[in-house]
N, C-alpha and C. Protein backbone atom coordinates (compact mmCIF):
# COMPACT_ATOMS: atom_id res chain seq x y z
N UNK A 1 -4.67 -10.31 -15.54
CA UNK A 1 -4.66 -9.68 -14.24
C UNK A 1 -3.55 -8.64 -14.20
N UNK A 2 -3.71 -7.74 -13.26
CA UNK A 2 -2.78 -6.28 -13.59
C UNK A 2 -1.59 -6.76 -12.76
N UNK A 3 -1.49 -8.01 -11.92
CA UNK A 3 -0.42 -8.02 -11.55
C UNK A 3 0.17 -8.91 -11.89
N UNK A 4 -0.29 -10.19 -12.67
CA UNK A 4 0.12 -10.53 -13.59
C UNK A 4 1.41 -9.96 -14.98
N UNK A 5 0.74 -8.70 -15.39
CA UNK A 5 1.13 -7.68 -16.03
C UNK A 5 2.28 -7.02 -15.75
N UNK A 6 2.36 -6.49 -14.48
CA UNK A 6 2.95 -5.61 -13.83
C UNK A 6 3.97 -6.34 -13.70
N UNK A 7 4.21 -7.87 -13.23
CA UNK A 7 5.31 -8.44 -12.95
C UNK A 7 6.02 -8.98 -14.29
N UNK A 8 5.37 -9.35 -15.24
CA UNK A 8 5.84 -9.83 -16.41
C UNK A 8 6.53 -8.58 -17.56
N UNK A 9 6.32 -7.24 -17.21
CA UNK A 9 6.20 -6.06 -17.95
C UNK A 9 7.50 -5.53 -17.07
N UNK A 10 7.84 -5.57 -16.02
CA UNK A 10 8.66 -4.74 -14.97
C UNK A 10 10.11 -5.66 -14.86
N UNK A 11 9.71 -6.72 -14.58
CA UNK A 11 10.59 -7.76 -14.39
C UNK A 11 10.67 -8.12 -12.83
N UNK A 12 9.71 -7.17 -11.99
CA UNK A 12 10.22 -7.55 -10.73
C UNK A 12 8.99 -9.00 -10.20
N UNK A 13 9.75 -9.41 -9.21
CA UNK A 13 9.57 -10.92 -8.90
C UNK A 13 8.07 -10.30 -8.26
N UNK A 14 7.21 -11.31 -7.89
CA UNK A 14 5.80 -10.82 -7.73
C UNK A 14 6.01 -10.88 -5.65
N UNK A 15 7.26 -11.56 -5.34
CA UNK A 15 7.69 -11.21 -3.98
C UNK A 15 7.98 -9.80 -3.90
N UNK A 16 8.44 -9.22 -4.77
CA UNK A 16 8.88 -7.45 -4.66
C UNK A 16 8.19 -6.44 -4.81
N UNK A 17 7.03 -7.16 -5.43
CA UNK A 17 6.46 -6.30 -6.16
C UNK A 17 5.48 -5.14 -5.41
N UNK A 18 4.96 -5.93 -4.21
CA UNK A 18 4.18 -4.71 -2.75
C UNK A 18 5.11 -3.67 -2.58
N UNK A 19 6.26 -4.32 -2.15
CA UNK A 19 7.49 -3.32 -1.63
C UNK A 19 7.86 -2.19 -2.77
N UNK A 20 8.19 -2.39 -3.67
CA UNK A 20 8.71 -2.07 -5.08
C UNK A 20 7.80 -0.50 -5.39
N UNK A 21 5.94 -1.20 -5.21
CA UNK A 21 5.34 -0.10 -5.25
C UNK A 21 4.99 1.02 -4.27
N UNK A 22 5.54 0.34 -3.65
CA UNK A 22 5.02 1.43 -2.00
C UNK A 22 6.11 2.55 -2.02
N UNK A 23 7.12 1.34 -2.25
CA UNK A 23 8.44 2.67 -2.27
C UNK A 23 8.36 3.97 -3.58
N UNK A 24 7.72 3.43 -4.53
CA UNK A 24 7.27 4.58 -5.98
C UNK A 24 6.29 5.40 -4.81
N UNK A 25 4.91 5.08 -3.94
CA UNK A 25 4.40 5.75 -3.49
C UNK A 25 5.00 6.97 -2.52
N UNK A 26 5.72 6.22 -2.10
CA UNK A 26 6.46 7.34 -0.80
C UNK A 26 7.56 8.33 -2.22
N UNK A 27 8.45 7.59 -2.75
CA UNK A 27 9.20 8.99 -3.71
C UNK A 27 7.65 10.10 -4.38
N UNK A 28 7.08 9.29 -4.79
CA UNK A 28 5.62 10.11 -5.14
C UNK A 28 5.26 11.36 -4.50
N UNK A 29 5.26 10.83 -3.16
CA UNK A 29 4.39 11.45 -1.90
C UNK A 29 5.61 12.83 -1.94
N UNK A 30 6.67 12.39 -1.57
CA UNK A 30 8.12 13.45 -1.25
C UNK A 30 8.04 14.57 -2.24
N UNK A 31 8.05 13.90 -3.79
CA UNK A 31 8.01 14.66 -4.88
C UNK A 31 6.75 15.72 -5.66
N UNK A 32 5.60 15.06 -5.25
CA UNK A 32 4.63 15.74 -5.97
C UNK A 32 3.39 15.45 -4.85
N UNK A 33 3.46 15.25 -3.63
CA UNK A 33 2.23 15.85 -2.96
C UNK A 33 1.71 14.66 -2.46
N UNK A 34 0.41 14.24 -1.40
CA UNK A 34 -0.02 13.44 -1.31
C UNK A 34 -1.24 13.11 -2.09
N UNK A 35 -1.96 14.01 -2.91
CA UNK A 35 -2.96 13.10 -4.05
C UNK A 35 -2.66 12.28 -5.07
N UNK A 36 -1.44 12.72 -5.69
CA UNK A 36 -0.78 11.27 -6.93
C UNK A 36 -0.35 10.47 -5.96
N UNK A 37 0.10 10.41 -5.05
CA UNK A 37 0.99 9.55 -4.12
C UNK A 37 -0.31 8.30 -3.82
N UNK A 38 -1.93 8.96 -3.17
CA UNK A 38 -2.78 8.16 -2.98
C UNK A 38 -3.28 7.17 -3.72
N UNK A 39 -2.72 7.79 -4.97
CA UNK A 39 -3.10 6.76 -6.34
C UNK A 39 -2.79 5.28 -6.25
N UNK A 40 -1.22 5.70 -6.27
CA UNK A 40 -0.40 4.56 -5.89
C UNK A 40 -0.62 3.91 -4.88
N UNK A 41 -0.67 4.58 -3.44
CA UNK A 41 -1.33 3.48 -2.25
C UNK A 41 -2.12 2.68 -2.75
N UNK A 42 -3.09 3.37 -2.92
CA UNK A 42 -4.79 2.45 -3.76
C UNK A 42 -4.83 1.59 -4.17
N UNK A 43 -3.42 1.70 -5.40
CA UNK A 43 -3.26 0.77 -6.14
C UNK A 43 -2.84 -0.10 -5.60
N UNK A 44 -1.73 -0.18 -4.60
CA UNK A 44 -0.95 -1.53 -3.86
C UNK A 44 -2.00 -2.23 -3.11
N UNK A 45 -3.18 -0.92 -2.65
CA UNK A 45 -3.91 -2.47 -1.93
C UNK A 45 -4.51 -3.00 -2.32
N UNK A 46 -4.93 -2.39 -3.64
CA UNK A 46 -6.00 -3.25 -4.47
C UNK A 46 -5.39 -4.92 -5.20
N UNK A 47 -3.73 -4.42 -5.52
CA UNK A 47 -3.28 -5.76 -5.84
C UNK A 47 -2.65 -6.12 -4.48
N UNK A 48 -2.21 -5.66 -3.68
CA UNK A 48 -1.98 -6.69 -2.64
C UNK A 48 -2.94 -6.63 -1.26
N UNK A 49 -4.04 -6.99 -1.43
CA UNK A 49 -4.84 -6.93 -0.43
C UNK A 49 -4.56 -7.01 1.13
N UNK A 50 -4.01 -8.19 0.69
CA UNK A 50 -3.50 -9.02 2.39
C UNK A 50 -1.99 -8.64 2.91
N UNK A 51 -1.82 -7.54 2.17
CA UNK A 51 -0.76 -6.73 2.89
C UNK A 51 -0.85 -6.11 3.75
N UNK A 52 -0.51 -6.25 5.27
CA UNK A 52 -0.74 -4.88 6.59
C UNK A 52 -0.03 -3.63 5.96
N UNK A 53 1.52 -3.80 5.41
CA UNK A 53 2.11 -2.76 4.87
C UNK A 53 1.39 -1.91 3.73
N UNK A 54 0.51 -2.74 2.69
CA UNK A 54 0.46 -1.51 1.80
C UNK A 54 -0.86 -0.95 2.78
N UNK A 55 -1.98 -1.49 3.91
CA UNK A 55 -2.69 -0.87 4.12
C UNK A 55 -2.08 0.47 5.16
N UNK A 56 -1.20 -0.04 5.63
CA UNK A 56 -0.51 1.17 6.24
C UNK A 56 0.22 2.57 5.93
N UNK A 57 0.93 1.87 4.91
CA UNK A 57 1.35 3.79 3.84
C UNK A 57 -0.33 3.81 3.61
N UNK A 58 -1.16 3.56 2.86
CA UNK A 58 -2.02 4.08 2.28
C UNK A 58 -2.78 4.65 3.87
N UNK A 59 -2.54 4.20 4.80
CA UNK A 59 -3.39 5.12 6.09
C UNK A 59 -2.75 6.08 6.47
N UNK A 60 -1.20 6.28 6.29
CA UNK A 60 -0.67 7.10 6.85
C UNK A 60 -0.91 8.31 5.97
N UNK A 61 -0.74 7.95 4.53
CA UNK A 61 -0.96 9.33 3.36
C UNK A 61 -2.26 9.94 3.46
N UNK A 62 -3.40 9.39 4.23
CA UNK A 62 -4.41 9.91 4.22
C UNK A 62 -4.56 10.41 5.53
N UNK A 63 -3.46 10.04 6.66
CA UNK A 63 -3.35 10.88 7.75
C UNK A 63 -2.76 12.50 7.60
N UNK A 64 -1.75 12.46 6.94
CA UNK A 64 -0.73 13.51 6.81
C UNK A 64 -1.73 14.73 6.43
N UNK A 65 -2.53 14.65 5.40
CA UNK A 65 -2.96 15.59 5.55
C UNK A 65 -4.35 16.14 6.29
N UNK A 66 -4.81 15.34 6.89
CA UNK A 66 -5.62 15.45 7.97
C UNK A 66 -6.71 14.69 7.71
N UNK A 67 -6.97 13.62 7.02
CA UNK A 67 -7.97 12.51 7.07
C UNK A 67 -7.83 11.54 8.24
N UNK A 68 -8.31 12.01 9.67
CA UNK A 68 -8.50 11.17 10.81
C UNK A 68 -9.12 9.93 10.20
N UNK A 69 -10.18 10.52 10.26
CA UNK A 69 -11.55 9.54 9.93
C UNK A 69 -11.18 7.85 8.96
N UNK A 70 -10.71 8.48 7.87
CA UNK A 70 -9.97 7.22 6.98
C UNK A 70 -8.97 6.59 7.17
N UNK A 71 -7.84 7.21 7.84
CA UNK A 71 -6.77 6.73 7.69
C UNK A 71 -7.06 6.04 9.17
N UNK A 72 -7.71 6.03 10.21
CA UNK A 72 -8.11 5.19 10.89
C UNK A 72 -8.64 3.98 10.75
N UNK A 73 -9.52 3.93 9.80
CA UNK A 73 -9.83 2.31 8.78
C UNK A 73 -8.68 1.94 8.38
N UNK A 74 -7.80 2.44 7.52
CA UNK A 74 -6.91 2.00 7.03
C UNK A 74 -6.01 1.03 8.18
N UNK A 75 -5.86 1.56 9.03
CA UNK A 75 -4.94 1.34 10.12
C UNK A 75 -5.74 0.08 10.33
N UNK A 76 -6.55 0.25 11.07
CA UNK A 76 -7.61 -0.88 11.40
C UNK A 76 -7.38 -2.09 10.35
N UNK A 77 -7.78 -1.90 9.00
CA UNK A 77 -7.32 -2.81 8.43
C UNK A 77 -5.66 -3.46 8.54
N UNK A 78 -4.97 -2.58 8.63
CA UNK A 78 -3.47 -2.76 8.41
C UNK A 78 -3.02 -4.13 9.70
N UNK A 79 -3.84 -3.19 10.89
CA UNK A 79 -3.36 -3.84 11.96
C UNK A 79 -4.16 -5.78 12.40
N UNK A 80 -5.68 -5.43 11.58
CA UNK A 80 -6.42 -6.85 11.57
C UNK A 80 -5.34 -8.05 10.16
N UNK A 81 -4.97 -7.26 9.90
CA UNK A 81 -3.93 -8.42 9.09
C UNK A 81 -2.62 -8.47 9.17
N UNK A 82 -1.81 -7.90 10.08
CA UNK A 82 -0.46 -8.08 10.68
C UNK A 82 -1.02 -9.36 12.17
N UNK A 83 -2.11 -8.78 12.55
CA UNK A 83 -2.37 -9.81 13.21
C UNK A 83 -2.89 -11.42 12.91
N UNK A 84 -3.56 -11.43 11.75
CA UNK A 84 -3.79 -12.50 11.15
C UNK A 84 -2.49 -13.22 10.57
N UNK A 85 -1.50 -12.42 10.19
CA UNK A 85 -0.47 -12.93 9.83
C UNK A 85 1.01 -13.72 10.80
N UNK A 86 0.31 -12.84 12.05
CA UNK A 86 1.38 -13.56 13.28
C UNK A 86 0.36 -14.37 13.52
N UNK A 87 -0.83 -14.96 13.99
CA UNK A 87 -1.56 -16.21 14.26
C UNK A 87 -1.42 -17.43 13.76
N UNK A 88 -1.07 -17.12 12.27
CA UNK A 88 -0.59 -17.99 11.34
C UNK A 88 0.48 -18.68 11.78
N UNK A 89 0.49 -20.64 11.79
CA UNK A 89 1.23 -21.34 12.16
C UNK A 89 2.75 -21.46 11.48
């Protein structure tokens, strides 16, 4: 599994590892634009699914440059699992 990989290859703890990449996304985003930057979103949500945070950079990078339409799902998602996550006992 790639995050398997990613944590055993990097060294970072698989608790860091959402955060770790989001923050590569945003220096990404600053440095070289928002299409490599989207890469990286993509990637965080694909390994961290049940993250509100990575669905949220990845909605906002597709806001910035004027993707209403998507980065509104994104959000949507972001926000149906920050809420699932405060329900939680």
């Amino acid at each position: 599994m790639l995050t398997a990989w990613l944590r055993d290859s990097s060294g970072i703890a698989v608790a860091d590892l959402e955060r770790e990449i989001n923050g590569a996304g945003y220096a990404i985003r600053e440095n070289l634009g928002n299409r490599p930057a989207l890469r990286v979103f993509t990637l965080n949500t694909q390994l961290h699914p049940q993250s509100a945070n990575a669905w949220a950079s990845l909605a906002e990078c597709h806001a910035a440059p004027g993707d209403a339409a998507t980065a509104a799902e994104m959000y949507a998602k972001s926000r149906q699992l920050a809420e699932a996550e405060k329900a939680k006992p």
